[in-house]
Protein backbone atom coordinates (compact mmCIF):
# COMPACT_ATOMS: atom_id res chain seq x y z
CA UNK A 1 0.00 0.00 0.00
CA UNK A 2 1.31 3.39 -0.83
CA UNK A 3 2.41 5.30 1.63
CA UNK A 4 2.65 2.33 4.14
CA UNK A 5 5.31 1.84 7.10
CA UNK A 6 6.67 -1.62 8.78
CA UNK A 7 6.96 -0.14 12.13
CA UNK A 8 4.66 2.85 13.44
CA UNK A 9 6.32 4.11 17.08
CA UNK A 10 4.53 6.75 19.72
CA UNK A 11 6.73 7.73 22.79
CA UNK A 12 9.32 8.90 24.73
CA UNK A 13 12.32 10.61 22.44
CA UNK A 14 15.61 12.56 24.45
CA UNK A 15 19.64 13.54 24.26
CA UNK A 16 21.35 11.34 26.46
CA UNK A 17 24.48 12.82 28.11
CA UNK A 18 26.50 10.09 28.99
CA UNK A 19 29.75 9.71 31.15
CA UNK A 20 32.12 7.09 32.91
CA UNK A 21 33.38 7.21 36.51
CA UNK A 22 34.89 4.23 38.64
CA UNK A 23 31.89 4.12 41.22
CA UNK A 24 29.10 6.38 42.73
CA UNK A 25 29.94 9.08 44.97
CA UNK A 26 28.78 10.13 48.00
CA UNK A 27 26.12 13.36 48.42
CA UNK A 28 27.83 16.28 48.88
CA UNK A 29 31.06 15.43 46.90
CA UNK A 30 32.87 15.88 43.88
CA UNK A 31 33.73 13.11 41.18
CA UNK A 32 35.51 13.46 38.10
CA UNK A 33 33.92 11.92 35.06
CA UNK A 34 35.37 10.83 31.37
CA UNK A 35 34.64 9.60 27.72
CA UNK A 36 31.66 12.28 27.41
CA UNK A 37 28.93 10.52 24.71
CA UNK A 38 26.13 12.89 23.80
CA UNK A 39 23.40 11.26 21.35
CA UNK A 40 20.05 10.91 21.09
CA UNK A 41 17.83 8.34 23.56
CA UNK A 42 14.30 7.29 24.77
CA UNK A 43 13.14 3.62 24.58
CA UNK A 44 10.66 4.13 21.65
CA UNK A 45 13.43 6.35 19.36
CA UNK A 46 16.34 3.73 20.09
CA UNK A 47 14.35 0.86 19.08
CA UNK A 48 13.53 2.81 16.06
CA UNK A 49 16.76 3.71 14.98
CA UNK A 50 17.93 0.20 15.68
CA UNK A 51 15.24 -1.11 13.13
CA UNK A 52 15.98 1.58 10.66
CA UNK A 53 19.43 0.33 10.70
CA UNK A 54 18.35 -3.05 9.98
CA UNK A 55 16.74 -1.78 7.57
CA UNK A 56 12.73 -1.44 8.57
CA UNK A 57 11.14 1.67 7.30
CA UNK A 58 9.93 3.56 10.78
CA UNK A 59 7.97 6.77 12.28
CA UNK A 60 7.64 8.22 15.30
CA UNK A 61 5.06 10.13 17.16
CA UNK A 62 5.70 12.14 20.11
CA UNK A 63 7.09 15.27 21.51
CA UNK A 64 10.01 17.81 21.52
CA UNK A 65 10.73 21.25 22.56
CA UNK A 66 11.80 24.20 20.19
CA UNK A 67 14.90 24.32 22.31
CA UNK A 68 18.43 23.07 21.07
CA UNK A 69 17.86 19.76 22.15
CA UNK A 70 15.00 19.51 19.85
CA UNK A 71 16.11 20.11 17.25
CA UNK A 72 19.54 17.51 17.67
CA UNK A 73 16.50 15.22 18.32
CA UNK A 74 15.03 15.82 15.01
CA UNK A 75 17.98 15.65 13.22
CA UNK A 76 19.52 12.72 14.33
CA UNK A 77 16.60 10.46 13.61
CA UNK A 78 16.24 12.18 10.32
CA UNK A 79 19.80 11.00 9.73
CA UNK A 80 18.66 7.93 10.81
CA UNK A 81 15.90 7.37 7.82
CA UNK A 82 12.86 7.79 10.34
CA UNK A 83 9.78 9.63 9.57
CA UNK A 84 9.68 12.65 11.91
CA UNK A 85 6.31 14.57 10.97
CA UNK A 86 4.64 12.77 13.85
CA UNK A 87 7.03 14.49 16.47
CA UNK A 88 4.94 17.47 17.83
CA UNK A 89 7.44 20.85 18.44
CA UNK A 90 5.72 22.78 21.53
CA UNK A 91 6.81 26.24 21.83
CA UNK A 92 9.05 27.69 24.26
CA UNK A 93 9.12 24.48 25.76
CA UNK A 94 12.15 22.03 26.67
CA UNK A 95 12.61 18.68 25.14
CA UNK A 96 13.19 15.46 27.48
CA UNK A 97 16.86 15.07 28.57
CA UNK A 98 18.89 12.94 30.91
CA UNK A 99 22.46 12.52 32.63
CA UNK A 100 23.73 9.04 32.78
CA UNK A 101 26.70 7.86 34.89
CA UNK A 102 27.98 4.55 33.80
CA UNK A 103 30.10 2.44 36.23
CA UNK A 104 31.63 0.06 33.59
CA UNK A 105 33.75 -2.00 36.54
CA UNK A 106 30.62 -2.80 38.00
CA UNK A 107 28.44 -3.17 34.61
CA UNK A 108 25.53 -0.65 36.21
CA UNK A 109 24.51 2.70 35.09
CA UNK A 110 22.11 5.70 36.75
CA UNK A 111 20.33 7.41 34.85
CA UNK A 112 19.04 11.56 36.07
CA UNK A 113 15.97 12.80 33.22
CA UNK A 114 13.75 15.66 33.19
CA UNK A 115 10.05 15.06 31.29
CA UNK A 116 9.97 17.11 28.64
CA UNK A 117 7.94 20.30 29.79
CA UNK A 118 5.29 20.47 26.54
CA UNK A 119 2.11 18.48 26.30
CA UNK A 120 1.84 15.03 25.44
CA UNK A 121 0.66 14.49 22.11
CA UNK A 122 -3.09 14.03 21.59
CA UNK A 123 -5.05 10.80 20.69
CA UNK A 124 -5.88 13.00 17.46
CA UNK A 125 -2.41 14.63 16.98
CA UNK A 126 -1.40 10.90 16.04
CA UNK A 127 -1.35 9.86 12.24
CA UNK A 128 -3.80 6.93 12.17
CA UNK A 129 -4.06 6.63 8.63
CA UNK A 130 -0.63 6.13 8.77
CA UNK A 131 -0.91 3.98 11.69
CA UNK A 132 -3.10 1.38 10.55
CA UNK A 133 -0.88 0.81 7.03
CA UNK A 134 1.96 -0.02 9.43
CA UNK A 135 2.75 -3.56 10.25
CA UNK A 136 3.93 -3.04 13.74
CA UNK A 137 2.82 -0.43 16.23
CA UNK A 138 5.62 -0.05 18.70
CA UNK A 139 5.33 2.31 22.19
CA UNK A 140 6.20 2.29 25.63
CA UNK A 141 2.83 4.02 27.02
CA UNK A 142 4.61 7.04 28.12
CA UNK A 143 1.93 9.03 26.69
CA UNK A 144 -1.33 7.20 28.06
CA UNK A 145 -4.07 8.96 25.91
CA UNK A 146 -2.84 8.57 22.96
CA UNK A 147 -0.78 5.27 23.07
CA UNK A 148 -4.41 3.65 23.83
CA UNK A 149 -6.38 5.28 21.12
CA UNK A 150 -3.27 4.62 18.49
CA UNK A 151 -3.34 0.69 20.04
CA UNK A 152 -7.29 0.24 19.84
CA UNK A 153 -6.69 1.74 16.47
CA UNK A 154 -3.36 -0.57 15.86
CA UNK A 155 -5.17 -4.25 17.12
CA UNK A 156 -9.02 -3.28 15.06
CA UNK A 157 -6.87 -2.73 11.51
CA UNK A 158 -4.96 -6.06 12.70
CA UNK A 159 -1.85 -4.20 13.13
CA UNK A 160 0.90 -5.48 15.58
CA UNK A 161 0.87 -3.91 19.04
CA UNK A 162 4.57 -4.51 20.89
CA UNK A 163 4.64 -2.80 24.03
CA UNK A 164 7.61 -1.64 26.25
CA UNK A 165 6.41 -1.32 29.59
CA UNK A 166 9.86 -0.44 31.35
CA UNK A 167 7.83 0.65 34.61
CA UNK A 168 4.17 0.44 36.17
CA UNK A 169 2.43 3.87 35.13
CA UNK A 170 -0.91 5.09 34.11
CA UNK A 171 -2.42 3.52 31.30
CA UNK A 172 0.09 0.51 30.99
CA UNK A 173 -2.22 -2.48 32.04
CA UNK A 174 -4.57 -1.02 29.53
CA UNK A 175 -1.97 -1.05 27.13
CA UNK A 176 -1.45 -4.89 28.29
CA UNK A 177 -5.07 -5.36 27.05
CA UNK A 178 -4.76 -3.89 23.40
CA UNK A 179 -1.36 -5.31 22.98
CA UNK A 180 -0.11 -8.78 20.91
CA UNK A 181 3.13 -8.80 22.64
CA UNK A 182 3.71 -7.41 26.50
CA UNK A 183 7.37 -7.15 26.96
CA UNK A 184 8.59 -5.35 30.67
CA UNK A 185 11.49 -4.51 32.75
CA UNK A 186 11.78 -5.96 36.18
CA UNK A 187 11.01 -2.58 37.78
CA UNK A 188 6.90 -3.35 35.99
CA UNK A 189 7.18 -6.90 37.75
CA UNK A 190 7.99 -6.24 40.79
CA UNK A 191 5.44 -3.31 41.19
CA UNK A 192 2.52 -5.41 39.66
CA UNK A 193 3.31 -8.49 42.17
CA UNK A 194 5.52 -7.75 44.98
CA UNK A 195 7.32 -10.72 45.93
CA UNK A 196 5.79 -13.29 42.93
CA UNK A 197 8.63 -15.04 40.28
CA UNK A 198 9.08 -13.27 37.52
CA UNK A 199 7.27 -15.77 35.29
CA UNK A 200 4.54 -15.88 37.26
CA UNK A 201 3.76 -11.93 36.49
CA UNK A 202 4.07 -13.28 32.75
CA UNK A 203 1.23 -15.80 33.63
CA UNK A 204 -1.06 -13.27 35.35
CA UNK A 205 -0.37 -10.56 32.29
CA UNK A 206 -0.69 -13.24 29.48
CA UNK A 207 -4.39 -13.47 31.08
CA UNK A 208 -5.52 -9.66 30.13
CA UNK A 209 -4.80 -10.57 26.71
CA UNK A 210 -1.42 -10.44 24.93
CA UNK A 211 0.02 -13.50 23.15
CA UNK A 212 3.46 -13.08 24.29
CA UNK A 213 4.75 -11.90 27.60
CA UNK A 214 7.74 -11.26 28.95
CA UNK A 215 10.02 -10.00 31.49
CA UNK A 216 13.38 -8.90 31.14
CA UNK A 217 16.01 -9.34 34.26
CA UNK A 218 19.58 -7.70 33.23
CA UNK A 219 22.10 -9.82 33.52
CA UNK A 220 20.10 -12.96 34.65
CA UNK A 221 18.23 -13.05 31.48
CA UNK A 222 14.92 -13.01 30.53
CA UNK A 223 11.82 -14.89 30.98
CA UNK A 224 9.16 -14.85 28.73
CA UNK A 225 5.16 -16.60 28.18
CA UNK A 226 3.81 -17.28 24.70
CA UNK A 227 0.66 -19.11 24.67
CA UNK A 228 0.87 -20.50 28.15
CA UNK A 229 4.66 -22.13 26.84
CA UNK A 230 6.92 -20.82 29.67
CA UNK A 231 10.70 -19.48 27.99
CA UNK A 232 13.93 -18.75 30.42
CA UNK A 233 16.61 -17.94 29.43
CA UNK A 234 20.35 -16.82 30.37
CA UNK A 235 21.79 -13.72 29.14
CA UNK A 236 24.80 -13.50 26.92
CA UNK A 237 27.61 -13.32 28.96
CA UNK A 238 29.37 -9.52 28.66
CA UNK A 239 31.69 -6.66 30.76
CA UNK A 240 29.60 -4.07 30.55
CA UNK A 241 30.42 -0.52 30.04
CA UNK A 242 26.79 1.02 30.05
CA UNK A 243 23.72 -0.79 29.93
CA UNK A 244 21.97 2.18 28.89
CA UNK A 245 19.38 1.08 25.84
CA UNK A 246 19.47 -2.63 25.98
CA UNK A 247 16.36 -3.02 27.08
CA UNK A 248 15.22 -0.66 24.03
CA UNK A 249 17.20 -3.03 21.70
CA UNK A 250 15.88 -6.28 23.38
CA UNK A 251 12.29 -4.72 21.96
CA UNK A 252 13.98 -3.69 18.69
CA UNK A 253 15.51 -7.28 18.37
CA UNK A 254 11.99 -8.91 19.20
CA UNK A 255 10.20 -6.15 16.43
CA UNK A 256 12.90 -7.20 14.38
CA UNK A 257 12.13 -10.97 14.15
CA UNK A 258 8.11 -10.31 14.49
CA UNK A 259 8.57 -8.49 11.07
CA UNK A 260 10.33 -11.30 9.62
CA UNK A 261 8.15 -14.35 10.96
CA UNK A 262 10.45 -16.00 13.45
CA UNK A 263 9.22 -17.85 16.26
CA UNK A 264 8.67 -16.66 19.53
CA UNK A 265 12.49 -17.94 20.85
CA UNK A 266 14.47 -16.61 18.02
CA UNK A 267 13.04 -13.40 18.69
CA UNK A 268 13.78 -13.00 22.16
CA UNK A 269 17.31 -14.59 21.45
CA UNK A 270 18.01 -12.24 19.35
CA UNK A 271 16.78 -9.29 21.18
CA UNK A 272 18.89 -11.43 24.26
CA UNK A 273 21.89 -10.93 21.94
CA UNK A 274 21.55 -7.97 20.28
CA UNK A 275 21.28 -6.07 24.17
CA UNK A 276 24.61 -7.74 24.92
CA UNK A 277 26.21 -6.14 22.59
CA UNK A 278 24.99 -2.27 23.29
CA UNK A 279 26.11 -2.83 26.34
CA UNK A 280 29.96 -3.07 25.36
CA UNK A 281 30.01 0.56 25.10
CA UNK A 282 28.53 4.03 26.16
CA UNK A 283 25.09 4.91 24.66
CA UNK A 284 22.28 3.06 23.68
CA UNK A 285 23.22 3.63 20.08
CA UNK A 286 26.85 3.07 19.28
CA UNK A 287 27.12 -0.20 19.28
CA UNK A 288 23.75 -1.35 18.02
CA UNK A 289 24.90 -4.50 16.13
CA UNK A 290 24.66 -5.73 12.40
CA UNK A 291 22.08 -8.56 12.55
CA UNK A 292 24.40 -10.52 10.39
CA UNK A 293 26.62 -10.77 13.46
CA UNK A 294 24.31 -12.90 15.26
CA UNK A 295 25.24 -16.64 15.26
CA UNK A 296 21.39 -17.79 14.64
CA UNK A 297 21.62 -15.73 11.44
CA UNK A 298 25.13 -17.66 10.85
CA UNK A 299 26.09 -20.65 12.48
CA UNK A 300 29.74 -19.96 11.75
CA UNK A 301 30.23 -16.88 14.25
CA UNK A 302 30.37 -17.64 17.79
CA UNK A 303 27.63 -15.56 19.75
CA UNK A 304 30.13 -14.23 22.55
């Protein structure tokens, strides 16, 4: 169909400031950082760019600021080959930005962001038309109005709904509802059962609807629920640097074999493997990996 898309994304899109130290200091203290990274971030615009790379055709919906940070937004996932004219510019507003501090002895990262400070897009500031030509509607809920009506309008035109539901917030187990495939951090988990195993959460989610569940856990893998088939799994073995946007690229990895028909475990494998390798270096985006790298693609390379 003219016109049409593979994946359609709504959500949260930032410039990351990144930076290395050797550990966390205490309050009132100094610390000397190094290896400065400045690039752009968000869950829903790194698993874009990943999948432009890879070479899906993408758009994004969402929100910046007229500010400078803006418009490096703009243009970097213009560069990128993704279809900006869904990203709403609020005047005299500031876009979303964050500070990360990556410990790479100790493979951790923390992460300070401010919201951006303009309104969230509208349920009818989204492109629907160009929504329900897409093959994949991708979003992390950030914006709860309008990431339900885009997913009622994603699942009734038969469209793909992936969520990212990093953390428990408004709207999300909504989003559950609407969506094909429910994919969270442990943060979401933990806050929608205190205290129950992580698969277990997949079993109680997989109820409200979605096909596939699944929770990812860092370094101790993932676990995962596709039509009551339980999945764990080990992550690849790594020494971090900064685990900042592997859990965006685990959801680009999974988009990235639901476009291309795998089964449920070669998707989250390589999502699995394709977050190992982002975290090798600083930012969620410069060391997104070929896909060709991947030994399930080629069962000459070793994985490690």
């Amino acid at each position: 169909m003219a016109g049409a898309i593979q994946v359609f994304g709504l959500g949260q899109c930032c410039i990351d400031y990144l930076g290395r130290i050797e550990s966390f200091p205490p309050p009132d203290s100094k610390c000397e950082f190094s290896g400065l990274v400045v690039q752009g971030g968000g869950p829903v615009a790194t698993a874009l760019v990943a999948l432009a790379r890879w070479g899906s055709s993408c758009a994004i919906a969402g929100v910046v600021g007229d500010d400078d940070f803006g418009s490096l937004i703009r243009q970097e996932l213009e560069q990128e080959g993704i279809d900006i004219e869904g990203l709403r510019v609020r005047e005299d507003r500031d876009s979303q930005f964050s500070f990360v501090v990556a410990e790479p002895g100790l493979g951790r990262r923390t992460l300070f962001w401010r919201r951006p400070t303009g309104s969230p897009p509208t349920a009818d500031e989204v492109d629907h038309d160009l929504l329900r030509r897409s093959e994949v509607f991708y979003t992390d809920g950030i914006f709860p109005e309008a990431s339900l009506a885009a997913a009622k309008t994603a699942k009734d035109a038969g469209v793909q709904v992936v969520v990212d539901a990093g953390s428990l917030r408004e709207g999300r187990l909504e989003l559950a509802s609407l969506s094909h495939h429910f994919i969270t951090g442990e943060d979401f988990a933990s806050s929608f059962a205190k205290g129950v195993y992580p698969i277990e959460v997949c079993h109680r989610l997989a109820e409200m609807g979605p096909t596939v569940v699944g929770v990812t856990l860092g370094e101790r893998g993932y676990v995962a629920v596709a039509e009551g088939i339980e999945i764990e799994r080990p992550a690849y073995p790594v020494e971090a640097v900064d685990t900042t946007g592997c859990g965006d690229i685990f959801h680009a990895g999974y988009t990235y074999g639901l476009l291309r028909g795998w089964n449920v475990e070669k998707r989250l494998d390589f999502g699995a493997w394709a977050a190992s390798r982002v975290a090798l270096k600083l930012g969620g985006r410069t060391a997104i990996p070929a896909p060709e790298e991947w030994s399930g693609l080629n069962p000459t390379k070793p994985s490690g």
